[in-house]
PDB file of N, CA and C in Angstrom:
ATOM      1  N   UNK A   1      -4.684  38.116  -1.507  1.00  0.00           N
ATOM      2  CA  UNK A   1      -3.692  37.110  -1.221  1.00  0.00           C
ATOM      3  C   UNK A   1      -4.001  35.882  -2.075  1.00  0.00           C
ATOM      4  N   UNK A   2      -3.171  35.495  -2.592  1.00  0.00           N
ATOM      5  CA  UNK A   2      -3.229  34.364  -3.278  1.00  0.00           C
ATOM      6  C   UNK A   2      -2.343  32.946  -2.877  1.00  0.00           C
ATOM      7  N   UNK A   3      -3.837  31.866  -2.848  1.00  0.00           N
ATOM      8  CA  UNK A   3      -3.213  30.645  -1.907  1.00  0.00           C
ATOM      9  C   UNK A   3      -2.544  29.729  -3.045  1.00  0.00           C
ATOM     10  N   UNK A   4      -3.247  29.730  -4.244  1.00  0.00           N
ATOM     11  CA  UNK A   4      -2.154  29.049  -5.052  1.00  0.00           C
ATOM     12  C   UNK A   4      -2.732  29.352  -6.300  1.00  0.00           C
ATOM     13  N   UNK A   5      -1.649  29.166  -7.346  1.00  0.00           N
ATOM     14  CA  UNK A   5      -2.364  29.135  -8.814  1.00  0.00           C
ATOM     15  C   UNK A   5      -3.018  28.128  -9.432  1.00  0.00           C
ATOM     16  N   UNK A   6      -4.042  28.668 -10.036  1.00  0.00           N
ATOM     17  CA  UNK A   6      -5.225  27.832 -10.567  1.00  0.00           C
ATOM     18  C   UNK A   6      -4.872  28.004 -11.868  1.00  0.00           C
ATOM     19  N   UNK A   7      -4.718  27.264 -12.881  1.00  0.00           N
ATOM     20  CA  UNK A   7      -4.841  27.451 -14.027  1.00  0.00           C
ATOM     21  C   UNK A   7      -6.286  27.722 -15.111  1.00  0.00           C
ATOM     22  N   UNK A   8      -6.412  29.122 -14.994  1.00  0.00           N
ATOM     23  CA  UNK A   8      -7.877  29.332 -14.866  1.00  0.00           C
ATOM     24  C   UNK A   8      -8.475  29.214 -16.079  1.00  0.00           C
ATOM     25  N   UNK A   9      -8.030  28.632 -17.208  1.00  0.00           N
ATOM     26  CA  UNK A   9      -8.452  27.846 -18.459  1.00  0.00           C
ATOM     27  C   UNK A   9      -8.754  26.700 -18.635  1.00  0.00           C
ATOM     28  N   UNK A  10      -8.765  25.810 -17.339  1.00  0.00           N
ATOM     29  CA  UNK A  10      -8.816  24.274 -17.235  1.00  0.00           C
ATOM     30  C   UNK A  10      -9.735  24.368 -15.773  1.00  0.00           C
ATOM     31  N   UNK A  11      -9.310  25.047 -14.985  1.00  0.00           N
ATOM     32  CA  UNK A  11     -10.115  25.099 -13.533  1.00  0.00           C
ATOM     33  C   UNK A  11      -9.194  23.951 -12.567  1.00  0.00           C
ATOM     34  N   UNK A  12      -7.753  23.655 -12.867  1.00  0.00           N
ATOM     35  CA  UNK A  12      -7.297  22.710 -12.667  1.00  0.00           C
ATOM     36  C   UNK A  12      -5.665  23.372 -11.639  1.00  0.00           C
ATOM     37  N   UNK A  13      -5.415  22.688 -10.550  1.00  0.00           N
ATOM     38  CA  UNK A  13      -4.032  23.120  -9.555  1.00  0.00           C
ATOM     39  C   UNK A  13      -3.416  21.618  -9.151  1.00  0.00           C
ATOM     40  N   UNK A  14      -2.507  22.364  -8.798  1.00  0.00           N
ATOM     41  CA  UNK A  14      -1.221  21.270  -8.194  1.00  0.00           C
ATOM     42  C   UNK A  14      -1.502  21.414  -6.891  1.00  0.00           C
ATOM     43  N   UNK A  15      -1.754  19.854  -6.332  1.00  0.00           N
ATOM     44  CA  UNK A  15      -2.235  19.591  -4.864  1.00  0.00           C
ATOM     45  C   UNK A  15      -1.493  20.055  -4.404  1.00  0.00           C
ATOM     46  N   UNK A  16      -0.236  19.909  -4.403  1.00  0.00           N
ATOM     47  CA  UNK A  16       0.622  20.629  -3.070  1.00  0.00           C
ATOM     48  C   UNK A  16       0.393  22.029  -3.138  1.00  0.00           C
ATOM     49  N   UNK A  17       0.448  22.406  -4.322  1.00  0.00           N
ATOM     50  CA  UNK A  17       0.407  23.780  -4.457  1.00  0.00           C
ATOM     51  C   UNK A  17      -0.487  24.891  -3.306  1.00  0.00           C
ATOM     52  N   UNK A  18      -1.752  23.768  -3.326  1.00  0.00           N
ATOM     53  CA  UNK A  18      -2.692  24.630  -1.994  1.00  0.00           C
ATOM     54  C   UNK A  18      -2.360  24.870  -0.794  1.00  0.00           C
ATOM     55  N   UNK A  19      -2.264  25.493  -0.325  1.00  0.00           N
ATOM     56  CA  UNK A  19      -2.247  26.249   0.929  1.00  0.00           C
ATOM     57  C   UNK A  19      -3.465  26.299   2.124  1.00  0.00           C
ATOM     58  N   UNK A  20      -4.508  26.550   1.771  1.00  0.00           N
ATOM     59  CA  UNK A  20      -5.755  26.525   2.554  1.00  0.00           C
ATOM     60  C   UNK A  20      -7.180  26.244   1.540  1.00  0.00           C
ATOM     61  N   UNK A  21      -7.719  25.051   2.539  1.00  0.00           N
ATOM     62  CA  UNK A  21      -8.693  24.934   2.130  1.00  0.00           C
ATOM     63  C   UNK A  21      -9.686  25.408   2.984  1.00  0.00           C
ATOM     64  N   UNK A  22     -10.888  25.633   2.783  1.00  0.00           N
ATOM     65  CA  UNK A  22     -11.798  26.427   3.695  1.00  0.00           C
ATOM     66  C   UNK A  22     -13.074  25.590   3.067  1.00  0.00           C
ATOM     67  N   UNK A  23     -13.885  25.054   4.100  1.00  0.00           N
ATOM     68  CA  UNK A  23     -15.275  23.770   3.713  1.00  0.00           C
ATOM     69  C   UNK A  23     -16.263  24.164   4.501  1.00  0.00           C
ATOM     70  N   UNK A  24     -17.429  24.169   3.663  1.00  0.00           N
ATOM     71  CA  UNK A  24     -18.275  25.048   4.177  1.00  0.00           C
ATOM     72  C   UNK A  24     -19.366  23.299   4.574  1.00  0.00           C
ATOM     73  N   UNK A  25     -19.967  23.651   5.593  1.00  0.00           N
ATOM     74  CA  UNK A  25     -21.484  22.181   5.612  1.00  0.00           C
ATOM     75  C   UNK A  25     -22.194  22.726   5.115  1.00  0.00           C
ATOM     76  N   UNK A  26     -22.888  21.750   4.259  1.00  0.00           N
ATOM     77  CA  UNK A  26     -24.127  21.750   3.563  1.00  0.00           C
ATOM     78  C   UNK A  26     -23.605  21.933   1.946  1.00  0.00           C
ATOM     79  N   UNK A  27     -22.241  22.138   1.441  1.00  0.00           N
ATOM     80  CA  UNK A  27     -21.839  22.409   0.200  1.00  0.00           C
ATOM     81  C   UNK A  27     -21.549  21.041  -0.323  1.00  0.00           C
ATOM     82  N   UNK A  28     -21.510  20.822  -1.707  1.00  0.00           N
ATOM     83  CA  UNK A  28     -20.841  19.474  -2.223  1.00  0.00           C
ATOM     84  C   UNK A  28     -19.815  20.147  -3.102  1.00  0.00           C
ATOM     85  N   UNK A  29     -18.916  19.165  -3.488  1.00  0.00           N
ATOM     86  CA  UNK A  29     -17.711  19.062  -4.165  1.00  0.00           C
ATOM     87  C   UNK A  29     -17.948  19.379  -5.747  1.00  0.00           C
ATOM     88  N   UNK A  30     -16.798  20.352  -6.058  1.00  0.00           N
ATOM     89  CA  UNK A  30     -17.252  20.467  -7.786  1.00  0.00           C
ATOM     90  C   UNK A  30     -16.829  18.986  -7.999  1.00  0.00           C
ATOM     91  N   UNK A  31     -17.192  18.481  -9.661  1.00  0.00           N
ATOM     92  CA  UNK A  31     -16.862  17.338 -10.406  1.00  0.00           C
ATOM     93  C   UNK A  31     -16.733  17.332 -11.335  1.00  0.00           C
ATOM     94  N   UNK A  32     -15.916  16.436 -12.390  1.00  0.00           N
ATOM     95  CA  UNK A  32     -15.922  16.240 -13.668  1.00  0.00           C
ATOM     96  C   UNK A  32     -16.165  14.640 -13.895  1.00  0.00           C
ATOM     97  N   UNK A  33     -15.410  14.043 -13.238  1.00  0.00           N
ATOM     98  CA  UNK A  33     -15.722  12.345 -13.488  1.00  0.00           C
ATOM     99  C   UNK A  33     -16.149  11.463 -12.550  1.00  0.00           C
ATOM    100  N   UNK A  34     -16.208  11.903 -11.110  1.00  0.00           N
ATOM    101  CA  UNK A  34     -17.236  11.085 -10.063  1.00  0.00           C
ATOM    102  C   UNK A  34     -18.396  12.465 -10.089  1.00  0.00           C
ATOM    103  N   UNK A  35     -19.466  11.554  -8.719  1.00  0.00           N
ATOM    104  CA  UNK A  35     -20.398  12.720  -8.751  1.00  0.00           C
ATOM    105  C   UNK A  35     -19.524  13.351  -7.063  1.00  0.00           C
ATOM    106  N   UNK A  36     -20.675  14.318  -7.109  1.00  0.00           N
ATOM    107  CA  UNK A  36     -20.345  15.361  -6.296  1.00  0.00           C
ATOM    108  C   UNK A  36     -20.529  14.620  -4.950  1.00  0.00           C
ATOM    109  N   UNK A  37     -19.866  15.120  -3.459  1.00  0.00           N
ATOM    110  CA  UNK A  37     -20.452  14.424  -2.343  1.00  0.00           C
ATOM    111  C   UNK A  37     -20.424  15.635  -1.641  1.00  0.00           C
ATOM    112  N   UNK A  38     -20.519  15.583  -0.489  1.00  0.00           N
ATOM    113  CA  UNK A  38     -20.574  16.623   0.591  1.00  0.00           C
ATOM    114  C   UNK A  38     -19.357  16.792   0.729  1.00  0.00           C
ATOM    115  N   UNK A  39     -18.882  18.313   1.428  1.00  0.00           N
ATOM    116  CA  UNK A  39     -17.252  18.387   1.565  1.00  0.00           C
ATOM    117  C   UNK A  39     -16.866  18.009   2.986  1.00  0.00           C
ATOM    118  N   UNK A  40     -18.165  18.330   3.603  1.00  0.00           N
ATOM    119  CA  UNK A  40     -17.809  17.738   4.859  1.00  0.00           C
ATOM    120  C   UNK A  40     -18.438  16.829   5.781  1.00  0.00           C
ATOM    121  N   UNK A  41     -17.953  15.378   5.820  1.00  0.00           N
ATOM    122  CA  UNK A  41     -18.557  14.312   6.306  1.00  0.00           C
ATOM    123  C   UNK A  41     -17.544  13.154   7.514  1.00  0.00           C
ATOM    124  N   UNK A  42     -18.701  13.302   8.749  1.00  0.00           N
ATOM    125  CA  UNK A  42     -18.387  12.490   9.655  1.00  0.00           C
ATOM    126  C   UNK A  42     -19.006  11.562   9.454  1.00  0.00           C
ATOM    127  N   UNK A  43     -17.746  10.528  10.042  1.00  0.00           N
ATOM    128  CA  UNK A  43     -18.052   8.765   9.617  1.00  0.00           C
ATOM    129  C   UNK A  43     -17.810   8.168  10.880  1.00  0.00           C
ATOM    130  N   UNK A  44     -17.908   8.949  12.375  1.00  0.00           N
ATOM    131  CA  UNK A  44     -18.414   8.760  13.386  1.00  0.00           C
ATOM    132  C   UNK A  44     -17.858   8.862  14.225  1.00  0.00           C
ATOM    133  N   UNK A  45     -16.468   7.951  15.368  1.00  0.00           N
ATOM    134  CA  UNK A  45     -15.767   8.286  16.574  1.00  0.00           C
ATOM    135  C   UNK A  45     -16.254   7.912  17.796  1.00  0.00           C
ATOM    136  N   UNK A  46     -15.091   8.344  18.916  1.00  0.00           N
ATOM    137  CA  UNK A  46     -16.080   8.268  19.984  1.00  0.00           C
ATOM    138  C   UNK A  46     -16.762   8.768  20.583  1.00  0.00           C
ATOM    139  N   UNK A  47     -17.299  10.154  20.031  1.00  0.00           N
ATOM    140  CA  UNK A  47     -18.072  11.417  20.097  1.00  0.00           C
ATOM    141  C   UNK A  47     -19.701  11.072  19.166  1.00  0.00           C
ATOM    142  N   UNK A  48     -19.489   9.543  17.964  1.00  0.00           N
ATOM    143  CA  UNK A  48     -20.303   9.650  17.255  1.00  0.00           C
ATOM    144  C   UNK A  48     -20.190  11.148  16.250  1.00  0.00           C
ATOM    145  N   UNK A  49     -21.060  11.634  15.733  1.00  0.00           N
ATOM    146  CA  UNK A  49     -20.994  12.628  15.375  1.00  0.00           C
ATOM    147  C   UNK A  49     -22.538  13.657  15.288  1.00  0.00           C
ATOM    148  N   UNK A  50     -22.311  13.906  16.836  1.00  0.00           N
ATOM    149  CA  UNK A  50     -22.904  14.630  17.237  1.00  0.00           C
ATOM    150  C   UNK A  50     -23.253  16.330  17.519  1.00  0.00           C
ATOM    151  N   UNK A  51     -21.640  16.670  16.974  1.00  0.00           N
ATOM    152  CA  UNK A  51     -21.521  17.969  16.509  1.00  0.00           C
ATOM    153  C   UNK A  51     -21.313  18.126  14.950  1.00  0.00           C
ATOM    154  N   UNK A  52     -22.190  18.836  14.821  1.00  0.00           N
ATOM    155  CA  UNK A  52     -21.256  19.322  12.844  1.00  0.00           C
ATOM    156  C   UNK A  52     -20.958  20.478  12.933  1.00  0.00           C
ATOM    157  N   UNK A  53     -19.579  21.026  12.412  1.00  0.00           N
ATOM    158  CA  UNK A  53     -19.589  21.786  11.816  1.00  0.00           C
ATOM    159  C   UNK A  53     -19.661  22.889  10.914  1.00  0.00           C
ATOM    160  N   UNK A  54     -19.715  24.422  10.941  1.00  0.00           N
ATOM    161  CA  UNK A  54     -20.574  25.491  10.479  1.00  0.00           C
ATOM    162  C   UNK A  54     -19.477  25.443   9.226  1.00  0.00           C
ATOM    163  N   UNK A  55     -18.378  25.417   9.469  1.00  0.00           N
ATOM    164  CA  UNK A  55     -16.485  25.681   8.593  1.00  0.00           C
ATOM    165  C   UNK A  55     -15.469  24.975   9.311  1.00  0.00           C
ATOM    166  N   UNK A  56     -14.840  24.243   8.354  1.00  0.00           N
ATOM    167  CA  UNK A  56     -13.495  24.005   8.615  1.00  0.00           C
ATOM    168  C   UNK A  56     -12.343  24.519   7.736  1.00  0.00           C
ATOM    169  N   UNK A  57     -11.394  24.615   8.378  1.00  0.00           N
ATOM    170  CA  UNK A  57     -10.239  25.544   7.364  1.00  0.00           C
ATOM    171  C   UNK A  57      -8.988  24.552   8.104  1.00  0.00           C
ATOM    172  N   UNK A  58      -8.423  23.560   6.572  1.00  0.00           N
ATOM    173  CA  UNK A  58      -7.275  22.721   6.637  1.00  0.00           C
ATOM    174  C   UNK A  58      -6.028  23.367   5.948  1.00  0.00           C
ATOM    175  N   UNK A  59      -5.217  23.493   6.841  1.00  0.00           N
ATOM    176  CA  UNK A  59      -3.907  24.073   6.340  1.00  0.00           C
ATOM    177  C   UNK A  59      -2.730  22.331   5.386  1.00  0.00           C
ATOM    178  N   UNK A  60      -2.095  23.299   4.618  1.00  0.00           N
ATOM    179  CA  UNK A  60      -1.254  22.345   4.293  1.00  0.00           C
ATOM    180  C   UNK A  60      -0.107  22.812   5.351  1.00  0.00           C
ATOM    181  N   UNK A  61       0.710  21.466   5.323  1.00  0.00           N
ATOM    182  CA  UNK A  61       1.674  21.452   6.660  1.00  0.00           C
ATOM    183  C   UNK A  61       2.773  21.167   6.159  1.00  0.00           C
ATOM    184  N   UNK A  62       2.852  20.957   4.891  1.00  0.00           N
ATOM    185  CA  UNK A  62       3.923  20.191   4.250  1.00  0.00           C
ATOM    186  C   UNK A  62       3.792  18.851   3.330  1.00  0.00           C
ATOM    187  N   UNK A  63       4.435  18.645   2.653  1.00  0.00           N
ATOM    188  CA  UNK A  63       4.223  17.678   1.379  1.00  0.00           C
ATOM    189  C   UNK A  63       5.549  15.964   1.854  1.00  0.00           C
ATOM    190  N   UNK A  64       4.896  15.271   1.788  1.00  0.00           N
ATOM    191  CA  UNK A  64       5.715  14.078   2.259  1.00  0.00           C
ATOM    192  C   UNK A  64       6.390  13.703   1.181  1.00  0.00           C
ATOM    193  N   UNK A  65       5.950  13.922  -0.253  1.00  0.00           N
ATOM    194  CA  UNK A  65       6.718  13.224  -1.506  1.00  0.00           C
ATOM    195  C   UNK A  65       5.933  12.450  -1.974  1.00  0.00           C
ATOM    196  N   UNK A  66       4.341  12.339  -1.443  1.00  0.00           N
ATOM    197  CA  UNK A  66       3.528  11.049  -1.815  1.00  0.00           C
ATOM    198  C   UNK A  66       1.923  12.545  -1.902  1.00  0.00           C
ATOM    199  N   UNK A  67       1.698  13.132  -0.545  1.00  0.00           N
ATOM    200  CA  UNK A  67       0.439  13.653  -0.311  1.00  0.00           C
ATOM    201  C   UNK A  67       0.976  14.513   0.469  1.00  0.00           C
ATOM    202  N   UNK A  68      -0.502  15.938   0.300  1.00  0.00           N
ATOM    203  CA  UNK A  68      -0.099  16.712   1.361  1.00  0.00           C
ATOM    204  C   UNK A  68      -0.516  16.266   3.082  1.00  0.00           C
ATOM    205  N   UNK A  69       0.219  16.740   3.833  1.00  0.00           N
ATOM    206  CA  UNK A  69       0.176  16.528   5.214  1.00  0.00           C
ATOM    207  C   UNK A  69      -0.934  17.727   5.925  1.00  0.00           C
ATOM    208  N   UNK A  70      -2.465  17.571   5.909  1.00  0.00           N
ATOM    209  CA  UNK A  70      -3.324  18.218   6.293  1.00  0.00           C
ATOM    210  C   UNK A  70      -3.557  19.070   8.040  1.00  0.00           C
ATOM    211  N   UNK A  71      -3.598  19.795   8.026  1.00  0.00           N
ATOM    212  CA  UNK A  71      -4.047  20.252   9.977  1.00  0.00           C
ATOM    213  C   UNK A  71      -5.386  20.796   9.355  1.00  0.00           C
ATOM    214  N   UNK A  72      -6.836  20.451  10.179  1.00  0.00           N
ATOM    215  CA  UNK A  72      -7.737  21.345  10.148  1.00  0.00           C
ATOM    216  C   UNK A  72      -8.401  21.372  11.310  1.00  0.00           C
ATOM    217  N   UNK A  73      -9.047  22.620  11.206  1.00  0.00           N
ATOM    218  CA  UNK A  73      -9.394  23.007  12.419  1.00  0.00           C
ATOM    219  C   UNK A  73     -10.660  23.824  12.002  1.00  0.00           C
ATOM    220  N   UNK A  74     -11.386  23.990  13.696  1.00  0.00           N
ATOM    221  CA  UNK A  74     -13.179  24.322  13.119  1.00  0.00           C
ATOM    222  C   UNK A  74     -13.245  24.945  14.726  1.00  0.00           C
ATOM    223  N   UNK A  75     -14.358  25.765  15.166  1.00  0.00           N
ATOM    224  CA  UNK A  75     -14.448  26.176  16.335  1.00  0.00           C
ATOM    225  C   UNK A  75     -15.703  25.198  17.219  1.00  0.00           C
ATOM    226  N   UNK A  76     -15.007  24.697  17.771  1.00  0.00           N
ATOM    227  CA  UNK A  76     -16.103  23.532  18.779  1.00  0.00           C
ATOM    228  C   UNK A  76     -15.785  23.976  19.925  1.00  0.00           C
ATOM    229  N   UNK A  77     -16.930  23.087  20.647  1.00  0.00           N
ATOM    230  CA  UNK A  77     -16.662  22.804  21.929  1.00  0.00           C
ATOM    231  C   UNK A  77     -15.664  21.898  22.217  1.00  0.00           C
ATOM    232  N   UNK A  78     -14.434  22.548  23.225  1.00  0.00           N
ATOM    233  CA  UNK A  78     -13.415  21.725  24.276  1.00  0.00           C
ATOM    234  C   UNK A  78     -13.800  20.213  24.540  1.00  0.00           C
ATOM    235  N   UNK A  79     -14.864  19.390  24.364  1.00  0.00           N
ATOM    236  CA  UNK A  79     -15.050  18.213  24.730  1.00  0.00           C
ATOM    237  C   UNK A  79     -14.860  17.405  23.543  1.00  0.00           C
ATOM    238  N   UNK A  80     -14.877  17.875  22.593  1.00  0.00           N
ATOM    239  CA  UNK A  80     -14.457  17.310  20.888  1.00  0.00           C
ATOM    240  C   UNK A  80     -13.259  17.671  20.312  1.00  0.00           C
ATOM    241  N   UNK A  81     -12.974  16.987  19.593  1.00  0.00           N
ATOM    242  CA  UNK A  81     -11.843  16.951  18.535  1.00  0.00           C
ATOM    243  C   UNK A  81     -11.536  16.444  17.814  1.00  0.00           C
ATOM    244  N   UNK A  82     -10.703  16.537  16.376  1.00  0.00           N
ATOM    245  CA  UNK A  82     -11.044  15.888  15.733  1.00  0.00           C
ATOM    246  C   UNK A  82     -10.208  14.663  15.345  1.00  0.00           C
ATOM    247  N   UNK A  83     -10.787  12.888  15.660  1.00  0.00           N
ATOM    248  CA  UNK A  83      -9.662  12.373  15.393  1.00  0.00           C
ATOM    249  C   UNK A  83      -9.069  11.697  14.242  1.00  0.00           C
ATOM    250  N   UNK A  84      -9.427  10.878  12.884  1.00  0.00           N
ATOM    251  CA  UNK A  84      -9.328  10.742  12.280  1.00  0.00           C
ATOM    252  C   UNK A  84      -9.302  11.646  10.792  1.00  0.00           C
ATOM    253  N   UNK A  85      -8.806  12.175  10.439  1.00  0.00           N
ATOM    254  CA  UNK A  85      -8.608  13.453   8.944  1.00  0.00           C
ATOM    255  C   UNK A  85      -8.370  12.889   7.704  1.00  0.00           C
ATOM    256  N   UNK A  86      -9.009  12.869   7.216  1.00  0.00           N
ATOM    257  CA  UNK A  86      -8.583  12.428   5.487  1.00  0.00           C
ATOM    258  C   UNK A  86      -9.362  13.444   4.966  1.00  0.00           C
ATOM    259  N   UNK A  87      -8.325  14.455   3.776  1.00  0.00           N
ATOM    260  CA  UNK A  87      -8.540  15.155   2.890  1.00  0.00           C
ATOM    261  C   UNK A  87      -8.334  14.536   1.484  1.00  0.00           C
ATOM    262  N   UNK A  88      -9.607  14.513   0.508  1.00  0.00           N
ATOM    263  CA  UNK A  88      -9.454  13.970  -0.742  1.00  0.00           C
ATOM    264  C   UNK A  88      -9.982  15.014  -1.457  1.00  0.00           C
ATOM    265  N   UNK A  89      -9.239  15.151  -2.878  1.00  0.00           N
ATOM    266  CA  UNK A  89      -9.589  16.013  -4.258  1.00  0.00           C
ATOM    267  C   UNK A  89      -9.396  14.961  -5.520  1.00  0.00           C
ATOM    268  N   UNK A  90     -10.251  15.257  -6.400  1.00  0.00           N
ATOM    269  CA  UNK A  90     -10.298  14.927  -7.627  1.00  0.00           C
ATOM    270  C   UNK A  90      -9.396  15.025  -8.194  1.00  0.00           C
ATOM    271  N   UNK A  91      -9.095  13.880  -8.890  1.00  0.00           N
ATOM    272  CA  UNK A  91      -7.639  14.333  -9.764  1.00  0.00           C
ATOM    273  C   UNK A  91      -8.037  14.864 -11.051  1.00  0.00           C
ATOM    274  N   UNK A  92      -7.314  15.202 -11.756  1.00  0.00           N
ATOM    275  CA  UNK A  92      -8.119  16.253 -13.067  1.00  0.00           C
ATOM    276  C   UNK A  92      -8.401  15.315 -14.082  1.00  0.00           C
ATOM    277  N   UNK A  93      -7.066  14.655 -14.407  1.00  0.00           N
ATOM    278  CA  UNK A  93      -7.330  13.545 -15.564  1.00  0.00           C
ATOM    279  C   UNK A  93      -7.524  12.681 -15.167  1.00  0.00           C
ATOM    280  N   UNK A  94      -7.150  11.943 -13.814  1.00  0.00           N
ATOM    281  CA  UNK A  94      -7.294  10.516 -13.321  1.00  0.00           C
ATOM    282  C   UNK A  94      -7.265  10.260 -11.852  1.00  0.00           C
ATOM    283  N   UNK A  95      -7.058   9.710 -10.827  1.00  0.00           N
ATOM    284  CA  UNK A  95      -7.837   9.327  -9.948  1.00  0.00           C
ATOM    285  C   UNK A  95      -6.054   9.772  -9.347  1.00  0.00           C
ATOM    286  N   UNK A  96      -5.370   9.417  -9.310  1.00  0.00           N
ATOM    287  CA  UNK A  96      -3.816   9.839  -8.745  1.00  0.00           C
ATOM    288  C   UNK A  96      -3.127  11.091  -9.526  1.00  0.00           C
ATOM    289  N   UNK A  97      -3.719  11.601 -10.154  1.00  0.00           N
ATOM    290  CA  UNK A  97      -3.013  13.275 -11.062  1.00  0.00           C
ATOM    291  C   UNK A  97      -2.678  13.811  -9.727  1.00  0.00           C
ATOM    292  N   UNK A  98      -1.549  14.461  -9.892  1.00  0.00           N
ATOM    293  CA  UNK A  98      -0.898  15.513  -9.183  1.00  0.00           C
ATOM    294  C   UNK A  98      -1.838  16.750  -9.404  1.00  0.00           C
ATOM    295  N   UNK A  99      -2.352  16.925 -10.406  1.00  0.00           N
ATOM    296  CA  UNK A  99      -3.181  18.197 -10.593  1.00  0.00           C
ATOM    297  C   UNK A  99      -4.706  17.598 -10.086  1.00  0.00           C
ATOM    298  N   UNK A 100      -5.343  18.745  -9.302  1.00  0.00           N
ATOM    299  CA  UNK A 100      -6.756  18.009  -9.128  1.00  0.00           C
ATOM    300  C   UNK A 100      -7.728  19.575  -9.449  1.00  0.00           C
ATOM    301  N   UNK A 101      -9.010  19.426  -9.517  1.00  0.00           N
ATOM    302  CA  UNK A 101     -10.233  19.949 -10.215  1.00  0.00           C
ATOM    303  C   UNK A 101     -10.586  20.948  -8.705  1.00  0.00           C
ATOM    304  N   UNK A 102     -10.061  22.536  -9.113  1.00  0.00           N
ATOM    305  CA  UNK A 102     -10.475  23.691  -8.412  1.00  0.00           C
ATOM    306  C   UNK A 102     -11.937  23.378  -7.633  1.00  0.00           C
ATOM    307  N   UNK A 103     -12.069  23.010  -6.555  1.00  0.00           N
ATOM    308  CA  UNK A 103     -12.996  22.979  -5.422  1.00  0.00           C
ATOM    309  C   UNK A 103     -13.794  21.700  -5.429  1.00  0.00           C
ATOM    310  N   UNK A 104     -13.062  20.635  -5.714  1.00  0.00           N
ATOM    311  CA  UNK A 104     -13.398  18.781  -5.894  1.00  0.00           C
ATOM    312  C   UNK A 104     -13.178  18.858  -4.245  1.00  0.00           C
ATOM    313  N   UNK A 105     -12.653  18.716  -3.729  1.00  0.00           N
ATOM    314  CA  UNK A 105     -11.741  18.623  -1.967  1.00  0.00           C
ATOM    315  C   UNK A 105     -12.953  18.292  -1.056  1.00  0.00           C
ATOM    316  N   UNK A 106     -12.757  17.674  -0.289  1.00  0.00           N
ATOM    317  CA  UNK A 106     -13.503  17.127   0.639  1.00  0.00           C
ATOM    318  C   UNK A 106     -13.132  16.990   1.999  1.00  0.00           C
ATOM    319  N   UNK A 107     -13.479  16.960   3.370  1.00  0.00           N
ATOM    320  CA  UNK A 107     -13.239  16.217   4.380  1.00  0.00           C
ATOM    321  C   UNK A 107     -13.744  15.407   4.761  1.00  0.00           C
ATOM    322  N   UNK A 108     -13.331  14.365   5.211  1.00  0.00           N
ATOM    323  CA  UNK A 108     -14.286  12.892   5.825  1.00  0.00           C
ATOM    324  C   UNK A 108     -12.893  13.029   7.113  1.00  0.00           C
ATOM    325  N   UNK A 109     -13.741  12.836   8.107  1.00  0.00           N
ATOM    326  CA  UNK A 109     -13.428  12.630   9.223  1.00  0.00           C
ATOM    327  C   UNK A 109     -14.389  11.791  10.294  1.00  0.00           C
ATOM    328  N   UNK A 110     -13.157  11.719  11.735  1.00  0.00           N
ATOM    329  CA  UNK A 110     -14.303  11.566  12.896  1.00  0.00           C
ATOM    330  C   UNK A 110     -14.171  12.484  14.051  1.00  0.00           C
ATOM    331  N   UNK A 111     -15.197  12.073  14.826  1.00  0.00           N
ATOM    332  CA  UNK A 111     -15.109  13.318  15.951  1.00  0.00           C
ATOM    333  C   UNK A 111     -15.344  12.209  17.290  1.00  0.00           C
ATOM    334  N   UNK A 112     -13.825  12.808  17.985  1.00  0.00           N
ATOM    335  CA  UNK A 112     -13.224  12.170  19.409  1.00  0.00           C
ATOM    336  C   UNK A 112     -13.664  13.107  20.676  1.00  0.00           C
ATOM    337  N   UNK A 113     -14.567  12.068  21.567  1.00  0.00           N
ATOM    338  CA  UNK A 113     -14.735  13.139  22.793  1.00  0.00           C
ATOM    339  C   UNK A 113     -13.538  13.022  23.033  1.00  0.00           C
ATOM    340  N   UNK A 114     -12.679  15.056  23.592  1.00  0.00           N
ATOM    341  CA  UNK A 114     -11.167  14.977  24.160  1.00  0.00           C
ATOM    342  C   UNK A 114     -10.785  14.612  25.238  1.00  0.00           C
ATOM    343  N   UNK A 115      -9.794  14.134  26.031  1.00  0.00           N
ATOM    344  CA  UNK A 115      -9.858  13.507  27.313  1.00  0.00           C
ATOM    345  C   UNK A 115     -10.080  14.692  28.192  1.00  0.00           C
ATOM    346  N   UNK A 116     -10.416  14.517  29.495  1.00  0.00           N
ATOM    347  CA  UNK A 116     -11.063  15.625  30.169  1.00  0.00           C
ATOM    348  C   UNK A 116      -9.507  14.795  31.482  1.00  0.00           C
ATOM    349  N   UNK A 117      -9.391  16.217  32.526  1.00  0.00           N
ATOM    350  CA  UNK A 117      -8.500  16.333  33.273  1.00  0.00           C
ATOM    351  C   UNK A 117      -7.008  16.174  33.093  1.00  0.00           C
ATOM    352  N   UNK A 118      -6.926  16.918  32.294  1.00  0.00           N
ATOM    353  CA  UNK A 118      -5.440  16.952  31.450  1.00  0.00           C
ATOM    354  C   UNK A 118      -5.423  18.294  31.528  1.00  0.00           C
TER     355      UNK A 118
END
């Protein structure tokens, strides 16, 4: 199955174009013009970030005309979730390219204890 085309002479895709990203912990981001960071990083909540994640897998949901509109999801425990999501990729030539650098992608998020008795 193929989630999108890569132009596999450049290593380079069209953001919307992706379909699923899949982020492993403990991996960093390919690069060409920043350095590499982790793909997956909590920047805290009201959970702190006290669980990490083994994988997360962010679906695209749809394209607004500006960025794609991210859902991701990871298998936790019912008392977490995740509340803040920002997905970022490298742009190929420049920092806003529509095209960005085959496995640059990142998550930075936070993690929300979920309300309980609902």
């Amino acid at each position: 199955m193929v989630f999108f085309k890569v132009e596999s002479w450049t290593g380079r895709v069209l953001l919307r174009d992706v379909q699923v990203l899949t982020l492993y912990q403990g991996r960093c981001t390919n690069s060409r013009r920043t350095s590499p960071v982790p793909v997956l990083q909590c920047v805290g909540g009201t959970a702190g970030c006290v669980f990490v994640p083994r994988v997360v897998q962010c679906l695209n949901k749809g394209w607004n005309g500006v960025d794609v509109q991210w859902e991701c999801k990871t298998d936790m425990d019912q008392k977490y979730r995740f509340g803040r999501i920002e997905v970022s990729c490298e742009g190929y030539h420049y920092p806003i390219d529509p095209y960005i650098l085959k496995g640059s992608c990142g998550l930075e998020y936070t993690l929300d204890l979920a309300a309980t008795g609902t």
